[in-house]
Protein backbone atom coordinates (compact mmCIF):
# COMPACT_ATOMS: atom_id res chain seq x y z
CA UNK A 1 -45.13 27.99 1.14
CA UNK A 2 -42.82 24.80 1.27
CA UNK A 3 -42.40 21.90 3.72
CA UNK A 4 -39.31 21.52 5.91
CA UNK A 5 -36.68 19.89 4.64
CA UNK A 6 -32.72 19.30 5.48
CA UNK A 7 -33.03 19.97 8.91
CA UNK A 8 -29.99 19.47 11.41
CA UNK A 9 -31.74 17.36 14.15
CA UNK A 10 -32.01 13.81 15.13
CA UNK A 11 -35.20 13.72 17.05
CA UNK A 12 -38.27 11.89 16.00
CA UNK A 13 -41.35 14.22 15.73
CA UNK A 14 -43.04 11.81 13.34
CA UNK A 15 -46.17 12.02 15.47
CA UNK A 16 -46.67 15.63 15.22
CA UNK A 17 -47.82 17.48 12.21
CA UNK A 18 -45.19 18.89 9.77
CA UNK A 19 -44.93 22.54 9.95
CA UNK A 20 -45.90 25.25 7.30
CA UNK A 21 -42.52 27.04 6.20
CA UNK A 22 -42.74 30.90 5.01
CA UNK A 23 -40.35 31.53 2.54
CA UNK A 24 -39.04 35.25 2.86
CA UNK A 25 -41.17 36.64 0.26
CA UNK A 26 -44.11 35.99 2.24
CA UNK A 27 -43.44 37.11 5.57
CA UNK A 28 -41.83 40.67 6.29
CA UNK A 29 -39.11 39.72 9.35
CA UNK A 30 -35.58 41.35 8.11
CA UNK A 31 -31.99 40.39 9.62
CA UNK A 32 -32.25 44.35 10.31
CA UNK A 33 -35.15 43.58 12.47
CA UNK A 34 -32.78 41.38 14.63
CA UNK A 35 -30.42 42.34 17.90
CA UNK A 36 -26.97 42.60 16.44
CA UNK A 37 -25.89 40.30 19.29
CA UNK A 38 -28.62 37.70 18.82
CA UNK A 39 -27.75 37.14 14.95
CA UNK A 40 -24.39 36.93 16.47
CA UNK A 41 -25.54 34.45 18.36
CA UNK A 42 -27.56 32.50 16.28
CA UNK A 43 -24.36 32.61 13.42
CA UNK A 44 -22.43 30.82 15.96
CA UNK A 45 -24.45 28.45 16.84
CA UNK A 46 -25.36 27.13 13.49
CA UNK A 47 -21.56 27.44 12.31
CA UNK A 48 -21.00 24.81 15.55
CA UNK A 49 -23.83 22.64 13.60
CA UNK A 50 -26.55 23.11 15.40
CA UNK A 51 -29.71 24.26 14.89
CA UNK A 52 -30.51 27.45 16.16
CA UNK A 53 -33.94 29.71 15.73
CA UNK A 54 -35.44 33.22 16.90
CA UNK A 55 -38.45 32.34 18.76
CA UNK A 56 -41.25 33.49 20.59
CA UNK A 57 -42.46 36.81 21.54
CA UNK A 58 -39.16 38.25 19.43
CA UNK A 59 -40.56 36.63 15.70
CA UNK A 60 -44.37 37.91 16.79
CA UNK A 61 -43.91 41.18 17.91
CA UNK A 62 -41.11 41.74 14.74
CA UNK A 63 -44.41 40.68 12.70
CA UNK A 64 -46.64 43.29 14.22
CA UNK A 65 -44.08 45.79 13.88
CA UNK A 66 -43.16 46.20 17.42
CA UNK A 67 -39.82 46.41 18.37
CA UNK A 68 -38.99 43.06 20.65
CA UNK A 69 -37.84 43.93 24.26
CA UNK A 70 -35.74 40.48 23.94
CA UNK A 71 -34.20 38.05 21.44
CA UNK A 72 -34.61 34.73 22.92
CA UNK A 73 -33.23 31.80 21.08
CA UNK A 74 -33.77 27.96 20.92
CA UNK A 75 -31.54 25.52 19.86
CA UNK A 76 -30.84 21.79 19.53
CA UNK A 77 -27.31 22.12 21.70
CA UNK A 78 -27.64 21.42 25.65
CA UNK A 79 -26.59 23.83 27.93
CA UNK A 80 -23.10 22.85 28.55
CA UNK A 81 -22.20 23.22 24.66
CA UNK A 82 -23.35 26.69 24.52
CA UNK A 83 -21.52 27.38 27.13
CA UNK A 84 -18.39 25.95 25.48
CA UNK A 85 -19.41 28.06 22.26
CA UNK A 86 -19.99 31.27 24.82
CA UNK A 87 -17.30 31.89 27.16
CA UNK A 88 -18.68 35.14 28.10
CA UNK A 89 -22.15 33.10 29.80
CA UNK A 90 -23.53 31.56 32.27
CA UNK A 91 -25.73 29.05 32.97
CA UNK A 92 -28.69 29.41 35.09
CA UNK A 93 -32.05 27.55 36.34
CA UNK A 94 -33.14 24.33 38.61
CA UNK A 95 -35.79 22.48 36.78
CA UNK A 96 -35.15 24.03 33.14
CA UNK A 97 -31.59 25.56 32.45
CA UNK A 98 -30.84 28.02 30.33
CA UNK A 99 -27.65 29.87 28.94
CA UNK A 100 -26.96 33.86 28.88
CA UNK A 101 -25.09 34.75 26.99
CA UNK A 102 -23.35 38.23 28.00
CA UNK A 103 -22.57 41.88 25.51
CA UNK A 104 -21.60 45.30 26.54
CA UNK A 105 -23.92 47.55 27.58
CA UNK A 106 -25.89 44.80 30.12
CA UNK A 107 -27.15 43.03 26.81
CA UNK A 108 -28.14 39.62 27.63
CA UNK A 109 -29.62 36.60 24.95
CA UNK A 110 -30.92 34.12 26.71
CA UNK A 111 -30.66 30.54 24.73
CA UNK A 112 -32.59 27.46 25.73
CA UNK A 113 -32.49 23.95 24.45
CA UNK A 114 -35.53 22.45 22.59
CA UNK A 115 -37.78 21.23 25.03
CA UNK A 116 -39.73 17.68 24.83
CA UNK A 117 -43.06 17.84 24.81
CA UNK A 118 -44.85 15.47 26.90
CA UNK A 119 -46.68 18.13 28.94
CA UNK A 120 -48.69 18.52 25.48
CA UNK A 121 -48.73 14.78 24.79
CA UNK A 122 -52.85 14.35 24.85
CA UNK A 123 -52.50 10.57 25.63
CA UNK A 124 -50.25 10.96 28.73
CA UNK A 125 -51.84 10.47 32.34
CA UNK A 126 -49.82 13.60 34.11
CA UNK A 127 -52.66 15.83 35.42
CA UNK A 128 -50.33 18.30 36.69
CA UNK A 129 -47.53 19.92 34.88
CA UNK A 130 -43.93 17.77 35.26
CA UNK A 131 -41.19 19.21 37.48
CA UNK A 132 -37.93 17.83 35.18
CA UNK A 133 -38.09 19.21 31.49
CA UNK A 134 -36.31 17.28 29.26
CA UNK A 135 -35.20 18.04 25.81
CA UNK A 136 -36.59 17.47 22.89
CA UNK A 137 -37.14 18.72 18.87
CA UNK A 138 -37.78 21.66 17.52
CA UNK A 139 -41.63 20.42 16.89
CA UNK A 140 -41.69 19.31 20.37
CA UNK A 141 -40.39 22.75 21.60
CA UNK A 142 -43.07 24.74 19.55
CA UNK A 143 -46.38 22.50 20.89
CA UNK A 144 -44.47 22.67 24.26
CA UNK A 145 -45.16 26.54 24.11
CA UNK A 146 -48.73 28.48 25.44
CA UNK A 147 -49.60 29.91 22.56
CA UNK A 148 -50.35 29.94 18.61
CA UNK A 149 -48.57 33.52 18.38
CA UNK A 150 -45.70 32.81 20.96
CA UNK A 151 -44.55 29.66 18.83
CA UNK A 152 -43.10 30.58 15.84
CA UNK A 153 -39.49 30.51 14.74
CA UNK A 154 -37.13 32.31 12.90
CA UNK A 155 -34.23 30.93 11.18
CA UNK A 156 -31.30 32.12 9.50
CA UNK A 157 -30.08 29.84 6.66
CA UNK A 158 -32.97 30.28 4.46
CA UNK A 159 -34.69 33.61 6.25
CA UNK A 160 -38.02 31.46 6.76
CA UNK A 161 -40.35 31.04 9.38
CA UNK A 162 -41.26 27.75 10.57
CA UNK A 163 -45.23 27.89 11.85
CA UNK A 164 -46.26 24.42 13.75
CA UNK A 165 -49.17 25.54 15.41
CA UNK A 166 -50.91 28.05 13.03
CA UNK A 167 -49.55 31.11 14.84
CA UNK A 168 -49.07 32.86 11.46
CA UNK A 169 -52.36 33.08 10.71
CA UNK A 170 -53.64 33.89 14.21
CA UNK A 171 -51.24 36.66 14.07
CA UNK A 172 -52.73 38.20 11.03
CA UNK A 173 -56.65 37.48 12.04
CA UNK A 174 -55.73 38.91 15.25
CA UNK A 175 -56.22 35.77 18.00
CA UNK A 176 -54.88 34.13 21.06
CA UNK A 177 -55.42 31.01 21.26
CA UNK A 178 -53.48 28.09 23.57
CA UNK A 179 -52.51 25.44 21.47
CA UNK A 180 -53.98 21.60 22.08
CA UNK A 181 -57.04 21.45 24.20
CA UNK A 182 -57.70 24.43 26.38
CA UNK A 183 -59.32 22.36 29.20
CA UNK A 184 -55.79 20.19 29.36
CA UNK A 185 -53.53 23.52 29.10
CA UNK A 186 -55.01 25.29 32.10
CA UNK A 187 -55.50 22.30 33.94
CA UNK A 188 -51.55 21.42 33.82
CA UNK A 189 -50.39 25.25 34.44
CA UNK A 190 -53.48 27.71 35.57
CA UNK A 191 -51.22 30.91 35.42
CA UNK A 192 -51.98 30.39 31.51
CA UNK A 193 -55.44 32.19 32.06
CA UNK A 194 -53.30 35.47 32.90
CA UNK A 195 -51.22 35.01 30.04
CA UNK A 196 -53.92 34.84 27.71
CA UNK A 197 -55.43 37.42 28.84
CA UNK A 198 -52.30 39.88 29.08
CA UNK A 199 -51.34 39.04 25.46
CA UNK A 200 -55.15 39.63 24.20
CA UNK A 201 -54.90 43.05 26.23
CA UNK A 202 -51.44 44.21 24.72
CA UNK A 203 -52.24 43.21 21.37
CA UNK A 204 -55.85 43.93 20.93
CA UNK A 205 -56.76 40.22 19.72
CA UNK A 206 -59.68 38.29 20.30
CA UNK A 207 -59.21 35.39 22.26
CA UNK A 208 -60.55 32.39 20.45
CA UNK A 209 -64.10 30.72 21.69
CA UNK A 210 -62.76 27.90 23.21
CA UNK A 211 -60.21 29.36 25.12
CA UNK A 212 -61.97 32.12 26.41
CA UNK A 213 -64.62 29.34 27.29
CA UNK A 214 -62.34 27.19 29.19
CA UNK A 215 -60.15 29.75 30.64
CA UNK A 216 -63.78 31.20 32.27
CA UNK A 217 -64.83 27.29 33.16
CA UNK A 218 -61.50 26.88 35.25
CA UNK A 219 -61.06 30.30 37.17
CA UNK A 220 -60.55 28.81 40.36
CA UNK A 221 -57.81 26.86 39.49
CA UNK A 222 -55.82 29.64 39.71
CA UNK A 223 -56.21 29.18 43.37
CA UNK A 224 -53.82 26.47 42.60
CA UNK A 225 -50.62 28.77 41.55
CA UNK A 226 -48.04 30.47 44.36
CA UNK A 227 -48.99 33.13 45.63
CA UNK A 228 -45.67 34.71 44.87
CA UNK A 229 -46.04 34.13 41.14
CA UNK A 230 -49.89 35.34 40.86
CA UNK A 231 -48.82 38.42 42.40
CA UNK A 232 -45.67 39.12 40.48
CA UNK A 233 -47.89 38.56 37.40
CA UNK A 234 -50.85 40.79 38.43
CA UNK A 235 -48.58 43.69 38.77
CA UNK A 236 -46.72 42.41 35.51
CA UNK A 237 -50.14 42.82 33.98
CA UNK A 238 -50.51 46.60 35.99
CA UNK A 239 -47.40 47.75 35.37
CA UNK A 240 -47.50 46.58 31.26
CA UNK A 241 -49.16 49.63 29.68
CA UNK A 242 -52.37 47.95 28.45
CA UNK A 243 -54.04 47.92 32.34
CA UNK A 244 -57.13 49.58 30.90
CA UNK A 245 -58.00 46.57 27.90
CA UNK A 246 -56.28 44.10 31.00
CA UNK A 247 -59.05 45.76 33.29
CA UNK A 248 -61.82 44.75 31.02
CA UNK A 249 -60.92 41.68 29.92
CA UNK A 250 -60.59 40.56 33.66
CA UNK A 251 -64.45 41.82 34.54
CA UNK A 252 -65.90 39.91 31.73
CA UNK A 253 -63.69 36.70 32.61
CA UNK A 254 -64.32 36.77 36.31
CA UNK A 255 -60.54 37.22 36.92
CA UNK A 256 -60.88 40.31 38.66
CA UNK A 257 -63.07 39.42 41.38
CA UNK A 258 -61.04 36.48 41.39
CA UNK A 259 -58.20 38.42 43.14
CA UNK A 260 -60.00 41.41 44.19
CA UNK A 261 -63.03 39.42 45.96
CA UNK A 262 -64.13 42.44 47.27
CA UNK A 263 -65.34 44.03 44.23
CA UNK A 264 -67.51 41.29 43.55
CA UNK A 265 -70.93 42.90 44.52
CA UNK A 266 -70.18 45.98 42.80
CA UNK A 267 -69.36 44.59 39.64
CA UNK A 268 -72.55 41.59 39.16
CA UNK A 269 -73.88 42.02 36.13
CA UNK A 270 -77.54 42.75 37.32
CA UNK A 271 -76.08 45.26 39.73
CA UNK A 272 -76.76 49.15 39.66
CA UNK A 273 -73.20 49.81 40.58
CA UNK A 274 -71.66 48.15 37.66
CA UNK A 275 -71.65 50.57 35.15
CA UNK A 276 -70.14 53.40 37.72
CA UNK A 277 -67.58 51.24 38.96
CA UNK A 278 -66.12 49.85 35.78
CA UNK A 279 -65.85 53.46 34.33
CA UNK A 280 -64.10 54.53 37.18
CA UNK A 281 -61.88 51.82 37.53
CA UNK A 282 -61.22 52.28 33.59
CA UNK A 283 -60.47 56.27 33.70
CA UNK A 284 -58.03 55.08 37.01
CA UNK A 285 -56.56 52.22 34.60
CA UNK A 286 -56.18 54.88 31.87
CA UNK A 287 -53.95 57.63 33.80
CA UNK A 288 -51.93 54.43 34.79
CA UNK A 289 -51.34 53.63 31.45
CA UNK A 290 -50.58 57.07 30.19
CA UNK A 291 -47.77 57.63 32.70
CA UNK A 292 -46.09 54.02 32.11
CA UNK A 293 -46.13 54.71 28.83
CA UNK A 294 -44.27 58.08 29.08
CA UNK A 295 -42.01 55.90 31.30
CA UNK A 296 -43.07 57.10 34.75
CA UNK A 297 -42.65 54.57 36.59
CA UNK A 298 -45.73 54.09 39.45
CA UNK A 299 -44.67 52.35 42.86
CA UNK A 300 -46.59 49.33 43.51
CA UNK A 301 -48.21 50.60 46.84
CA UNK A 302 -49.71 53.38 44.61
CA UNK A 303 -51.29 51.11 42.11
CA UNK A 304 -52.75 48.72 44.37
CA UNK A 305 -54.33 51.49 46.27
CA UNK A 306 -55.74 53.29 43.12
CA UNK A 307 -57.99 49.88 42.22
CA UNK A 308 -59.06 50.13 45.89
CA UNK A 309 -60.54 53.89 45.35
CA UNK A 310 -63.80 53.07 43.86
CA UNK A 311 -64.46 49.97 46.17
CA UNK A 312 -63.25 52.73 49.19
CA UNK A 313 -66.34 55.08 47.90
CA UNK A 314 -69.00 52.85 47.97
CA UNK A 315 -67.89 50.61 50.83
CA UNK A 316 -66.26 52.46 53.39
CA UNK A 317 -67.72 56.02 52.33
CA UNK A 318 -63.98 57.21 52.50
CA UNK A 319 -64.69 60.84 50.88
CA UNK A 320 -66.07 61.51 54.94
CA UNK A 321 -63.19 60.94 56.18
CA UNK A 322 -61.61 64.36 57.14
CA UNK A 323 -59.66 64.11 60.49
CA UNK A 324 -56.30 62.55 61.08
CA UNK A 325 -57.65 60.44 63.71
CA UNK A 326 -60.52 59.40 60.70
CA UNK A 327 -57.71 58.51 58.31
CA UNK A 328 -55.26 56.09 61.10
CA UNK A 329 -58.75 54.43 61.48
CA UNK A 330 -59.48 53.82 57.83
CA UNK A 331 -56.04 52.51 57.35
CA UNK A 332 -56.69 50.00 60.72
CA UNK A 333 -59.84 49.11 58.89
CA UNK A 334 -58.72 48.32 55.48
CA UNK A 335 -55.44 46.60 56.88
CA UNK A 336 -58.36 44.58 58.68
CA UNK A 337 -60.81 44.05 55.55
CA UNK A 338 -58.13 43.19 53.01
CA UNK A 339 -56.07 40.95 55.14
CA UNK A 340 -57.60 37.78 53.03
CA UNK A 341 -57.07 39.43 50.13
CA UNK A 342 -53.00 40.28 50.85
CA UNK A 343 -52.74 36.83 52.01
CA UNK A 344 -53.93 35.10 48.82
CA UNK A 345 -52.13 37.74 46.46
CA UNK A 346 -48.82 37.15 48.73
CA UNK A 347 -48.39 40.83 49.94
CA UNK A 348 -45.44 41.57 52.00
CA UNK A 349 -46.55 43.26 55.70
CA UNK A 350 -44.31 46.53 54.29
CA UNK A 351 -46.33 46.87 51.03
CA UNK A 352 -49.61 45.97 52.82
CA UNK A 353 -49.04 49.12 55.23
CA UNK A 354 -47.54 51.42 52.44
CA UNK A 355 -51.23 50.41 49.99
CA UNK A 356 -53.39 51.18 53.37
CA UNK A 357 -51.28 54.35 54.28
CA UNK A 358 -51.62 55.97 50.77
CA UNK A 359 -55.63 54.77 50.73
CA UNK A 360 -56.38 56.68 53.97
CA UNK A 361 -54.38 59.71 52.98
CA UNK A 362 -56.17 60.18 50.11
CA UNK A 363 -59.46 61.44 52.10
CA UNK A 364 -57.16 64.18 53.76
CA UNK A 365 -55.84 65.41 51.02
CA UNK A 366 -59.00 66.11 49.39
CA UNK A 367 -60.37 68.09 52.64
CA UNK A 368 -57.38 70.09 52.72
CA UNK A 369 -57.32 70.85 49.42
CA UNK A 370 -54.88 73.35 49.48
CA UNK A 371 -53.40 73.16 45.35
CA UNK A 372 -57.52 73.69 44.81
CA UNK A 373 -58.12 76.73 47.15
CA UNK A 374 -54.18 78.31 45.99
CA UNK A 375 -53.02 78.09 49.32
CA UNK A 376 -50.14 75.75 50.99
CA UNK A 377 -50.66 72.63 52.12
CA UNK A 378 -51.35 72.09 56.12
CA UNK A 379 -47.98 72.33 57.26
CA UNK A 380 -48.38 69.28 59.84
CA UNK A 381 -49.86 67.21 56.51
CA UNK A 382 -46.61 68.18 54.73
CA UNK A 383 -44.48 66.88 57.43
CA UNK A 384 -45.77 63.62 57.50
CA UNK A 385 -43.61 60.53 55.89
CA UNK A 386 -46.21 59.41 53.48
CA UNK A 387 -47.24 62.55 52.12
CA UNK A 388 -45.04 62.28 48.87
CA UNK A 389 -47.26 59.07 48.10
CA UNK A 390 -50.64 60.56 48.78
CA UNK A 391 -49.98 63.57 47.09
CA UNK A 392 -48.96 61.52 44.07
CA UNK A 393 -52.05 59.25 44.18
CA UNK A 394 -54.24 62.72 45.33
CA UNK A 395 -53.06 63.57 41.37
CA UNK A 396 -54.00 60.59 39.82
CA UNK A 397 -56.79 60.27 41.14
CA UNK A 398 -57.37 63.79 40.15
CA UNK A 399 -56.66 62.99 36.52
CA UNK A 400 -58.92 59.92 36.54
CA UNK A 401 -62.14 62.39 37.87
CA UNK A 402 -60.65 64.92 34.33
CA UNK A 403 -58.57 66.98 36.15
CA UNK A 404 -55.21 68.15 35.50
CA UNK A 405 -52.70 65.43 34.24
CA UNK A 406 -50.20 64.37 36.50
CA UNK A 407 -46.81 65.31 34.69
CA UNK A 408 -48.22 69.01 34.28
CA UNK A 409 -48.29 68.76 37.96
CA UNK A 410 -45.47 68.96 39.49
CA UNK A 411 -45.01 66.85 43.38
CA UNK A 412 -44.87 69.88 45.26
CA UNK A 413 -46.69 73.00 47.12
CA UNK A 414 -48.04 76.10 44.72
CA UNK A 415 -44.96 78.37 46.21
CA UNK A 416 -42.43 75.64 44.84
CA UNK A 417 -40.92 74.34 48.92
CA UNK A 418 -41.86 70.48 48.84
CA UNK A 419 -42.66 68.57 51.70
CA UNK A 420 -41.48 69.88 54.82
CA UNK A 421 -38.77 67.70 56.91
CA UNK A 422 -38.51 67.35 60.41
CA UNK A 423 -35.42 69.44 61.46
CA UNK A 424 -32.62 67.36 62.91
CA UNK A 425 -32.48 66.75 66.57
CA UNK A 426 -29.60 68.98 67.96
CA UNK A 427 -27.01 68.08 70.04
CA UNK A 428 -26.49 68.64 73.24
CA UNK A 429 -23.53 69.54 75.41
CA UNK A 430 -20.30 71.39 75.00
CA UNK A 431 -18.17 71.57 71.75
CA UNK A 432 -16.25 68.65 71.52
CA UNK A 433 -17.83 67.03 73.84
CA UNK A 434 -18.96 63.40 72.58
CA UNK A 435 -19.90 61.82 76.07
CA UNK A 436 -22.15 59.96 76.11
CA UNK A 437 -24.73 56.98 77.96
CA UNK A 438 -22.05 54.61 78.01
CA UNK A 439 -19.69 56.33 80.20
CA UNK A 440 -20.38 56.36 83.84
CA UNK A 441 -20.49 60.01 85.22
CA UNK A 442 -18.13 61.39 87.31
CA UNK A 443 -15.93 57.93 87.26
CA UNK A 444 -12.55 58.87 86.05
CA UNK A 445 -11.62 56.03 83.38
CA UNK A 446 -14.94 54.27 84.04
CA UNK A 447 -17.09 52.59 81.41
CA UNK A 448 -20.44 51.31 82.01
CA UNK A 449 -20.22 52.07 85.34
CA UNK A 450 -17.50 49.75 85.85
CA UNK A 451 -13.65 50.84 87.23
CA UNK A 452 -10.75 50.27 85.02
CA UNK A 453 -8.51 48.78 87.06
């Protein structure tokens, strides 16, 4: 390993330590590892005379051997000389803007200028993080960033990796860690809890001491982030493949009962329930997983209502429910009991109604277990509007308690007919006959009642 030399920028970074460069021998990223479109990208940029790096979440998962979902790229031109270099982009964003740049096929690279640093500056008096990036150097960029792992770059000239932060060899001891002081991090942006957590869940790394002890110490601030974003992220986090290592993570943090408040009781560490709930929020997790993987893609009403099955058993006794009548009443009730809950996880009325609908079917579904017994479903259960959603969670759930899996079950009754629709209202009247309220009867010409003159 060499230090940094002859690099294209004019920024002084003489505060910040000088970075560890890989040489290409050492490190096992490949321009056949890249996006044809990003090199392309990249090629240009540096031919223009700027400098221009892979970064991020592209450079770590390349070193774990994943393939990247995206090839971001940071550079030292602004946004208005990219888009001079990139006719076919755009440039988007209010308090950070970035270019993308646009290829056949829907391809999209985004490319963002260096960003300056003085959200990581230790010495500075901001307790909150600052509204108006500005730019800044490469260095400044790469301390800027959450993460060891998430903060290494790629470049092109000489095929090295540039490591600031130590990410290289958090990567290979397996470790997420924030960079700078953990207490400061979280303090200026609390949504970096979830992040640490999500990466340490689809990765399989520890999360160093200090983080994990600081990210536990300042829970509550999370309290502090829209509600919008917290929610888009939780279902991020669902929705990612890794729910089941997400799910654990989040019970020994305190995250969980964070958002789901109501679990709290069940899930002390002292209490009897513990055990029995984690496993079966775990085997739930797991049949999530399974089918995201296998690209299935599971509605958001379905997975909120899933993590609300085991809390359902113990605290509402929902396997007695077995009327109609029952089930509209359990839906009232949760609607009623969760109404905190939906308010600090900013969910929409229509999703709030669609998660209590599927959670009250559920208990129907298993009384008239008709799949079970080899018979139809109740026709009149069949005809209603949700049962498409509760048969689909009445499978899951199945799976999670070691049934059947899910894709060797297909959505519909054992004789192959579906749900059953309401037939269309018929019309009434003559053939060709189209009047109809509007038109005044028995008033020759007349229209709403009213003459034409």
């Amino acid at each position: 390993m060499t230090s940094e030399k002859n690099m294209k920028q004019n920024y002084d970074s003489s505060d910040l330590p000088a970075p560890v460069i890989i040489p290409r021998a050492e490190h096992t990223i490949s321009r056949n590892d890249l996006d044809r479109e990003a090199l392309k990208v990249l090629y240009r940029l540096r031919d223009a005379g700027f400098v221009a790096y892979l970064v991020g979440g592209g450079v770590r998962d390349i070193l774990l051997g994943k393939t990247p979902k995206d090839f971001d790229i940071s550079t030292s031109a602004r946004p208005g000389e990219v888009r001079k270099i990139f006719r076919n982009s755009r440039i988007i964003g209010r308090r950070f803007r970035l270019v993308q740049v646009f290829y056949p096929g829907n391809k999209i690279i985004e490319v963002s200028t260096f960003r300056q640093r003085s959200e990581y500056d230790e010495g500075g008096q901001e307790k909150v993080l600052a509204a108006n990036n500005t730019f800044g150097s490469p260095a400044d960029d790469a301390f800027r960033r959450d993460l060891t792992i998430n903060a290494l770059f790629y470049e092109i000239e000489n095929f090295t990796i540039i490591d600031y932060t130590g990410g290289k060899s958090d990567l290979e001891n397996g470790i997420v860690r924030l960079i700078g002081d953990p207490e400061r991090r979280i303090t200026r942006d609390p949504g970096r809890i979830m992040r640490v957590i999500r990466h340490a869940a689809r990765t399989g790394f520890t999360i160093a001491e200090s983080t994990w002890d600081s990210l536990k110490a300042n829970m509550g601030k999370l309290d502090l982030c829209p509600t919008s974003r917290i929610r888009d992220e939780l279902f991020k986090d669902l929705q990612g493949g890794s729910s089941q290592a997400w799910l654990a993570l989040a019970v020994d943090s305190g995250m969980f009962s964070t958002f789901f408040p109501f679990y709290a009781e069940l899930l002390e560490k002292d209490s009897a329930e513990r055990k029995e709930t984690l496993q079966k929020l775990s085997s739930i997790c797991g049949v999530i997983d399974r089918l995201i993987l296998e690209d299935q893609a599971v509605p958001d009403r379905i997975l909120f209502a899933l993590l609300l099955l085991p809390w359902g058993e113990k605290s509402l006794q929902t396997l007695q429910v077995s009327t109609l009548k029952g089930s509209y009443e359990l839906s009232r009730k949760v609607r009623d009991l969760l109404n905190p809950t939906f308010v600090k996880l900013n969910i929409k009325k229509g999703l709030q109604d669609g998660i209590a609908r599927c959670f009250a079917t559920l208990p129907l579904l298993l009384c008239h277990d008709g799949e079970a017994k080899g018979k139809e479903w109740p026709k009149w259960l069949q005809k209603k509007s949700y049962f498409g959603d509760g048969q689909l969670l009445y499978k899951m759930y199945q799976e999670a308690q070691g049934g059947i899996k899910v894709s060797e079950m297909p959505l519909s009754s054992p004789k192959g007919k579906g749900s059953v629709k309401a037939e269309p209202r018929k019309r009434t009247g003559s053939p060709g006959s189209h009047r109809g309220a509007a038109f005044a009867k028995g008033v020759k010409g007349g229209v709403f009642g009213f003459r034409r003159w």
